[in-house]
C-alpha atoms as a PDB file:
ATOM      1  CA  UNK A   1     -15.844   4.420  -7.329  1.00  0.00           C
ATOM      2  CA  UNK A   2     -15.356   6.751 -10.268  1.00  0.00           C
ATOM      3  CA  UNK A   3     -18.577   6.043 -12.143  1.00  0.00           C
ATOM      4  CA  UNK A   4     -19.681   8.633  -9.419  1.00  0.00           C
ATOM      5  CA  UNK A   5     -19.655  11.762 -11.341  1.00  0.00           C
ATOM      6  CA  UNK A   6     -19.237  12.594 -14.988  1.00  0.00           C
ATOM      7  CA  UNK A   7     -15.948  13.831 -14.059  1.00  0.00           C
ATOM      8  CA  UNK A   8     -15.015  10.283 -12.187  1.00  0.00           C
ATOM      9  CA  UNK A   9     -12.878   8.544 -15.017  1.00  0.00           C
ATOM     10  CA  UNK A  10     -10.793  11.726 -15.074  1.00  0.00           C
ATOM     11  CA  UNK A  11     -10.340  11.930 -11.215  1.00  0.00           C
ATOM     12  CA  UNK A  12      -9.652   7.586 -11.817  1.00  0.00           C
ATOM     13  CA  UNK A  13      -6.923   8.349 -14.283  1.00  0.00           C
ATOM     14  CA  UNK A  14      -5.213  10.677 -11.860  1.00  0.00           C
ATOM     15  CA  UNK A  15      -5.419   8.211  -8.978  1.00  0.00           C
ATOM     16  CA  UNK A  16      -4.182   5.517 -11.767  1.00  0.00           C
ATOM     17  CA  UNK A  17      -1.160   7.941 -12.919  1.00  0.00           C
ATOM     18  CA  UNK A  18      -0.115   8.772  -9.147  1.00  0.00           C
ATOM     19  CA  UNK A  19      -0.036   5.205  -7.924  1.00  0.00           C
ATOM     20  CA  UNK A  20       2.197   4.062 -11.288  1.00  0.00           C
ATOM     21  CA  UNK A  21       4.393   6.944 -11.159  1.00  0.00           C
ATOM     22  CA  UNK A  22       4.964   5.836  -7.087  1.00  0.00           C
ATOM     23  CA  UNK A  23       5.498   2.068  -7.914  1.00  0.00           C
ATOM     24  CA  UNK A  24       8.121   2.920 -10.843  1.00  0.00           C
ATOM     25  CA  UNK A  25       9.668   4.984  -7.879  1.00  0.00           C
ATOM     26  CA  UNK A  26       9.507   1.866  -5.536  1.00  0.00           C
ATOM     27  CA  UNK A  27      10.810  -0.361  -8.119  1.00  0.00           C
ATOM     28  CA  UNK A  28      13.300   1.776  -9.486  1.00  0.00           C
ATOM     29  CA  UNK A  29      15.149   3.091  -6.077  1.00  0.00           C
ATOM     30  CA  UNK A  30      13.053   1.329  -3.591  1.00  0.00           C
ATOM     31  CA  UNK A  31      11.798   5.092  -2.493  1.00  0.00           C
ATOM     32  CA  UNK A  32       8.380   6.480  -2.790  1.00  0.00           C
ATOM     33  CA  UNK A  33       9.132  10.072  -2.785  1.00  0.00           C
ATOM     34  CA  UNK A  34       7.505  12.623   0.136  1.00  0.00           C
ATOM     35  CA  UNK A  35       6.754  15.323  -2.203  1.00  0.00           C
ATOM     36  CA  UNK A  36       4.902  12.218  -4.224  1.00  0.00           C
ATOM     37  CA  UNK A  37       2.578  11.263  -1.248  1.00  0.00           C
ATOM     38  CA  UNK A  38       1.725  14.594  -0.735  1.00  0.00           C
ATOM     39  CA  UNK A  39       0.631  14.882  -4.412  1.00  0.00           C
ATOM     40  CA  UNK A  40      -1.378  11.447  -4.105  1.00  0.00           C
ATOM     41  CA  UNK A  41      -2.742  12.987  -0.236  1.00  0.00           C
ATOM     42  CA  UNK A  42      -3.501  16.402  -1.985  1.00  0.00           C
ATOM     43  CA  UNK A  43      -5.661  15.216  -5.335  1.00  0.00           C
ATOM     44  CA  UNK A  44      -6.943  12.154  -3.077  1.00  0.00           C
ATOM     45  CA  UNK A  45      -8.373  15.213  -0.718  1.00  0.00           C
ATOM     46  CA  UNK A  46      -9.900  17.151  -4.093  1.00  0.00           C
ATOM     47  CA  UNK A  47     -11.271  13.879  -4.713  1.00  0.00           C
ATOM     48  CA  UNK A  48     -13.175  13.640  -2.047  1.00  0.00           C
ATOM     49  CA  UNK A  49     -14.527  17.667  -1.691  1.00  0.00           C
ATOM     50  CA  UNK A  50     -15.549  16.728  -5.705  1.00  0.00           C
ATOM     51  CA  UNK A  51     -17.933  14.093  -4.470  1.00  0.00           C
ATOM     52  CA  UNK A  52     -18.807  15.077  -1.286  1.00  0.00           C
ATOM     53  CA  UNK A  53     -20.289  17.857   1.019  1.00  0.00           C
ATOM     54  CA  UNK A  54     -17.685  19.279   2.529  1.00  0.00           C
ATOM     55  CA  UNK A  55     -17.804  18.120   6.076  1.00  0.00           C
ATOM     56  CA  UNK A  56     -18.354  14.529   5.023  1.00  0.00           C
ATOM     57  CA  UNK A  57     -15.246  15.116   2.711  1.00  0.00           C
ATOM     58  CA  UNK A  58     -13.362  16.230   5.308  1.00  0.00           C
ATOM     59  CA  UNK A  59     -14.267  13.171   7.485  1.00  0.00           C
ATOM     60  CA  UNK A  60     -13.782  10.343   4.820  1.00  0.00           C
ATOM     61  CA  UNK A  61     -10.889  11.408   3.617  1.00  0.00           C
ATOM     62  CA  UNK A  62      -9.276  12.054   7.345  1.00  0.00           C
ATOM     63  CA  UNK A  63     -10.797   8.564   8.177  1.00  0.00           C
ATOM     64  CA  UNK A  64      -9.044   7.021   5.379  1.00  0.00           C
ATOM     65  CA  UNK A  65      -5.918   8.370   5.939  1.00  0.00           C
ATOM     66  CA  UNK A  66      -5.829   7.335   9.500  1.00  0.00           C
ATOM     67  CA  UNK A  67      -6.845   3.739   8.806  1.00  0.00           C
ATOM     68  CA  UNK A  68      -4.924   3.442   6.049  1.00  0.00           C
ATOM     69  CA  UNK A  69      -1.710   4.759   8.506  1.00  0.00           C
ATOM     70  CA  UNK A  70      -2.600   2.353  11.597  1.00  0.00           C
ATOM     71  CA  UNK A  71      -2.951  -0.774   9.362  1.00  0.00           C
ATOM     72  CA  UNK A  72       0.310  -0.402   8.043  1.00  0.00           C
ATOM     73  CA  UNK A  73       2.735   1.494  10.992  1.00  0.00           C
ATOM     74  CA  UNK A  74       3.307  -2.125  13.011  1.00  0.00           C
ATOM     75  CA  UNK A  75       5.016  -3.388   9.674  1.00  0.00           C
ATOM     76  CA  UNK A  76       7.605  -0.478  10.125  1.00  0.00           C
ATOM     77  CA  UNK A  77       7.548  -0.746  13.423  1.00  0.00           C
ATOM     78  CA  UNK A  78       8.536  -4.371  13.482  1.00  0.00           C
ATOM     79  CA  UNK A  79      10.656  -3.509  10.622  1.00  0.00           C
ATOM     80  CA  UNK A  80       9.625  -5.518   7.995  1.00  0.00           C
ATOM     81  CA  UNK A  81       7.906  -2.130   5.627  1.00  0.00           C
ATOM     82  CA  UNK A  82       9.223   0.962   4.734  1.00  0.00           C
ATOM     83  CA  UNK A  83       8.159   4.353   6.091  1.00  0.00           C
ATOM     84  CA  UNK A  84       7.689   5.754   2.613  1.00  0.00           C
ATOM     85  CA  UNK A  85       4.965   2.662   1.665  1.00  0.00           C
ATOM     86  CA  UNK A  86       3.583   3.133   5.084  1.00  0.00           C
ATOM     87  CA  UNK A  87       3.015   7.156   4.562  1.00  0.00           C
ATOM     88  CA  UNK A  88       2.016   6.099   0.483  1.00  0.00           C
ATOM     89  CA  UNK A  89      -0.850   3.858   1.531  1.00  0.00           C
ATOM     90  CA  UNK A  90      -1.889   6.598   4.124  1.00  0.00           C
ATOM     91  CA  UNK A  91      -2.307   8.991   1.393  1.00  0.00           C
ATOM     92  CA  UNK A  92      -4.137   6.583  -0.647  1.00  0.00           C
ATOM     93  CA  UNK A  93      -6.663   6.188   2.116  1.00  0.00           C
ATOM     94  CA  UNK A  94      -7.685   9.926   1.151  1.00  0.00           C
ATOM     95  CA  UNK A  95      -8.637   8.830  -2.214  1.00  0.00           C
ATOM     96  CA  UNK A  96     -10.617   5.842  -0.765  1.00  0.00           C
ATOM     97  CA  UNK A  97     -11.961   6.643   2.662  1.00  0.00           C
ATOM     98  CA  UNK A  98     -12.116   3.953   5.561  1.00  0.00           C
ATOM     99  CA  UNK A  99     -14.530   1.239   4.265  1.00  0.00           C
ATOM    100  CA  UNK A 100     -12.349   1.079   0.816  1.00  0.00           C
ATOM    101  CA  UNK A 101      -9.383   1.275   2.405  1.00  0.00           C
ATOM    102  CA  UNK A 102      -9.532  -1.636   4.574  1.00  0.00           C
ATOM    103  CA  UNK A 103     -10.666  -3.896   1.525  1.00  0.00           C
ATOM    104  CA  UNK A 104      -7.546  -2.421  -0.012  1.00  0.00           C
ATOM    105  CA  UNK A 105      -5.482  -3.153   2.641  1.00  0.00           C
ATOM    106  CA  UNK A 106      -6.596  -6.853   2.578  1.00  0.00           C
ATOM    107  CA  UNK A 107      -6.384  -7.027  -1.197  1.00  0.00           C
ATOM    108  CA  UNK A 108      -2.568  -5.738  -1.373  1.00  0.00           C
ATOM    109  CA  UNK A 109      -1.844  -7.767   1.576  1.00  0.00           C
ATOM    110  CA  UNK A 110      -2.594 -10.822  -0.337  1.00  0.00           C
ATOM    111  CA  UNK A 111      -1.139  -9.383  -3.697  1.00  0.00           C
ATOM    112  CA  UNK A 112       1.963  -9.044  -1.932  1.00  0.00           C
ATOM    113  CA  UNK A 113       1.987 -12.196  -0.151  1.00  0.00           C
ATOM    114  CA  UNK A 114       1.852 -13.770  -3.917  1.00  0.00           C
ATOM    115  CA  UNK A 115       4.741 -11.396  -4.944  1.00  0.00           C
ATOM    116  CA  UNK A 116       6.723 -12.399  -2.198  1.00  0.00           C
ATOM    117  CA  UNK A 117       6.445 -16.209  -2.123  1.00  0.00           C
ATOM    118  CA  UNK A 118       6.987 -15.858  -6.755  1.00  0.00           C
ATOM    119  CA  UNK A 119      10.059 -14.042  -5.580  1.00  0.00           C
ATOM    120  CA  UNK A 120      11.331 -15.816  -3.151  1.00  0.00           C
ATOM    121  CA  UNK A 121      11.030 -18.910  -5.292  1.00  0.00           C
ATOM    122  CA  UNK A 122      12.751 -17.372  -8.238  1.00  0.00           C
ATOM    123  CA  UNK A 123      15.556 -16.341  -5.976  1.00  0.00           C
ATOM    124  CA  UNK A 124      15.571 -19.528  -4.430  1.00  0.00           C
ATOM    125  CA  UNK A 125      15.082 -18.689  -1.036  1.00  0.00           C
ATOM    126  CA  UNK A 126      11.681 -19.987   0.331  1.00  0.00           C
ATOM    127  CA  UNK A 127      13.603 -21.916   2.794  1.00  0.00           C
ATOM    128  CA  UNK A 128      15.329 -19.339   4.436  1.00  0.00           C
ATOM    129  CA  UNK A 129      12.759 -16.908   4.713  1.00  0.00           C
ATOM    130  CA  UNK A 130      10.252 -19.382   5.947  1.00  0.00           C
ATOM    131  CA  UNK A 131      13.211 -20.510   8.671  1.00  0.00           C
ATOM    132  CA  UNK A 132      12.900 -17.106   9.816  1.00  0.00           C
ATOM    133  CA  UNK A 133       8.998 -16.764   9.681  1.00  0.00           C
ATOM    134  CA  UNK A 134       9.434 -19.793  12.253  1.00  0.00           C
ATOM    135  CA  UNK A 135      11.723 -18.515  13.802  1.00  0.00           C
ATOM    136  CA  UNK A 136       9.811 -15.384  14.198  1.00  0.00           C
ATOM    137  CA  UNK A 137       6.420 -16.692  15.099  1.00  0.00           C
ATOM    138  CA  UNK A 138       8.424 -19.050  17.750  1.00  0.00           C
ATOM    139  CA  UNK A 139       9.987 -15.642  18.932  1.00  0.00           C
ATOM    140  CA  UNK A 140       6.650 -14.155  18.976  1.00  0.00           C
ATOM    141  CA  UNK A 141       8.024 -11.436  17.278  1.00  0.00           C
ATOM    142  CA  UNK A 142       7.746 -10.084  13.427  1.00  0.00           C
ATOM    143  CA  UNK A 143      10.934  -7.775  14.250  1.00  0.00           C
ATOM    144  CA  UNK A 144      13.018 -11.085  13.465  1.00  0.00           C
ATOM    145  CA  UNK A 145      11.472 -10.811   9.775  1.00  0.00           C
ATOM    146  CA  UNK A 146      12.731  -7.543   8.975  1.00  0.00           C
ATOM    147  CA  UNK A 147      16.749  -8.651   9.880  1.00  0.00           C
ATOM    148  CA  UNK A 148      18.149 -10.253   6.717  1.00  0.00           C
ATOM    149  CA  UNK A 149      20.944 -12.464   6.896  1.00  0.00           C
ATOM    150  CA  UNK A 150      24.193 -13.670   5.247  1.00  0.00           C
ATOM    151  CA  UNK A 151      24.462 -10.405   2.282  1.00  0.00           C
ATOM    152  CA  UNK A 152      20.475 -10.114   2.090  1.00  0.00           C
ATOM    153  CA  UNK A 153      20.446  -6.498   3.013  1.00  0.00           C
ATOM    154  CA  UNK A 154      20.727  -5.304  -0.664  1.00  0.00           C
ATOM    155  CA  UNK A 155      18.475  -2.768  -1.608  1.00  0.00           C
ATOM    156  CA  UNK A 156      17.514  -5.433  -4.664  1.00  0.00           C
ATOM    157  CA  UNK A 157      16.507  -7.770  -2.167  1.00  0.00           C
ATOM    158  CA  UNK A 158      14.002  -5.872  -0.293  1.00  0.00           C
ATOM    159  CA  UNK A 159      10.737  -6.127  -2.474  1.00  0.00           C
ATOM    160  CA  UNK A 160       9.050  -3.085  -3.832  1.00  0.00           C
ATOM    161  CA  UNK A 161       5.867  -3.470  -1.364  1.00  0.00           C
ATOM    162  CA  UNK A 162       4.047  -0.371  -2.762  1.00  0.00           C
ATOM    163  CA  UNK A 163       3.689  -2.225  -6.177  1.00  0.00           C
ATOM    164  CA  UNK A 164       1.143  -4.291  -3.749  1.00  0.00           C
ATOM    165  CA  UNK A 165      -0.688  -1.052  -2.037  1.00  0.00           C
ATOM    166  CA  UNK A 166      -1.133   0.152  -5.074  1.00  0.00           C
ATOM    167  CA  UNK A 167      -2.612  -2.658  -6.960  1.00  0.00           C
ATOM    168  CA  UNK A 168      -4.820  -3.427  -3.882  1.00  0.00           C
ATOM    169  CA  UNK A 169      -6.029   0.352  -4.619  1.00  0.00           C
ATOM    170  CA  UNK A 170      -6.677   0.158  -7.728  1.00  0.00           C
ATOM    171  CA  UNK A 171      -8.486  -3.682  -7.758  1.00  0.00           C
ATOM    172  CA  UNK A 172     -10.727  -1.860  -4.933  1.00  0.00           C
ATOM    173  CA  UNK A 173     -11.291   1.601  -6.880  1.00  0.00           C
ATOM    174  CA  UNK A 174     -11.991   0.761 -10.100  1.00  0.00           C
ATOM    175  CA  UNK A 175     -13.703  -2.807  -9.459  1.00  0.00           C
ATOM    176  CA  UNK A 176     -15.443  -1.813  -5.914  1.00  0.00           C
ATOM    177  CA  UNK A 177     -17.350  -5.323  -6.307  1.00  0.00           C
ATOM    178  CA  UNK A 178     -14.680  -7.498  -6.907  1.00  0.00           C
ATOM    179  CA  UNK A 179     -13.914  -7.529  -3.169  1.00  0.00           C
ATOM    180  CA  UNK A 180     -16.862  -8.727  -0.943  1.00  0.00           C
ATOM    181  CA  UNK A 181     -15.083  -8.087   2.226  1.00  0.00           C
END
């Protein structure tokens, strides 16, 4: 993606610095800050009018961001994602338009599945949580996923998802063939 235009690698090393500067947020306070997104929305926009005529800009960019919003909003909704990863991977959708974005949706899906299950074992909870993903697929419901139980409500228990938007991102920017999808 930024082998585009001489300019590319620079434009890549923005995107890069944006997305770590969000997950040391996410890890750190388990926040991605508004004023952060914007930045990430804003360059991801300048991006696109760099590379493209303007109304195709326009389009992929807008496209992105609206993908990249509606994959994500039923995780909040159900509440099992934060609003601040769910705006984040919206804004990244401007840097990657809709095609990109979906393969980076699927690719930090299944980097965070990974993240979750090596965290859960560390902590030593598998069991529980996979009570409650049976208990949640019985309920036909994710909403059950998103209630922790007995003290699990700790901000250091909640895992930094945008870590996993963000390296879904970048596997999909800067290695647009690693993902046949």
């Amino acid at each position: 993606m930024f082998n585009s235009t001489p300019a590319g690698p620079l434009w890549g090393a923005l995107f890069s610095a944006l997305l770590l500067a969000a997950c040391v947020s996410d890890v750190r306070v388990r926040r991605i800050p508004n004023l952060l997104v914007l930045a990430i929305l804003a360059a991801g926009m300048g991006w696109s009018f760099a590379t493209r005529a303007p109304l195709q800009a326009l389009a992929q960019s807008a496209a992105g961001v609206a993908l990249g919003f509606a994959i994500w909003i039923g995780f909040w909704l159900a509440g099992v994602m934060g609003a601040g990863d769910v705006k984040f991977f919206a804004a990244i959708g401007a840097w990657l338009g809709p095609a990109a974005t979906w393969r980076a949706a699927l690719a930090a899906a299944i980097i965070g599945g990974i993240i979750a299950v090596v965290t859960l074992l560390q902590a030593r909870a598998l069991s529980p949580a996979l009570r409650r993903l049976v208990l949640a697929l019985s309920a036909g419901s994710l909403g059950v996923l998103g209630h922790a139980q007995d003290g699990e409500n700790s901000p250091k228990r909640h895992l930094p998802y945008g870590v996993a938007l963000a390296l879904g991102a970048l596997l999909v920017a800067w290695l647009p063939g690693a993902i046949p999808w």
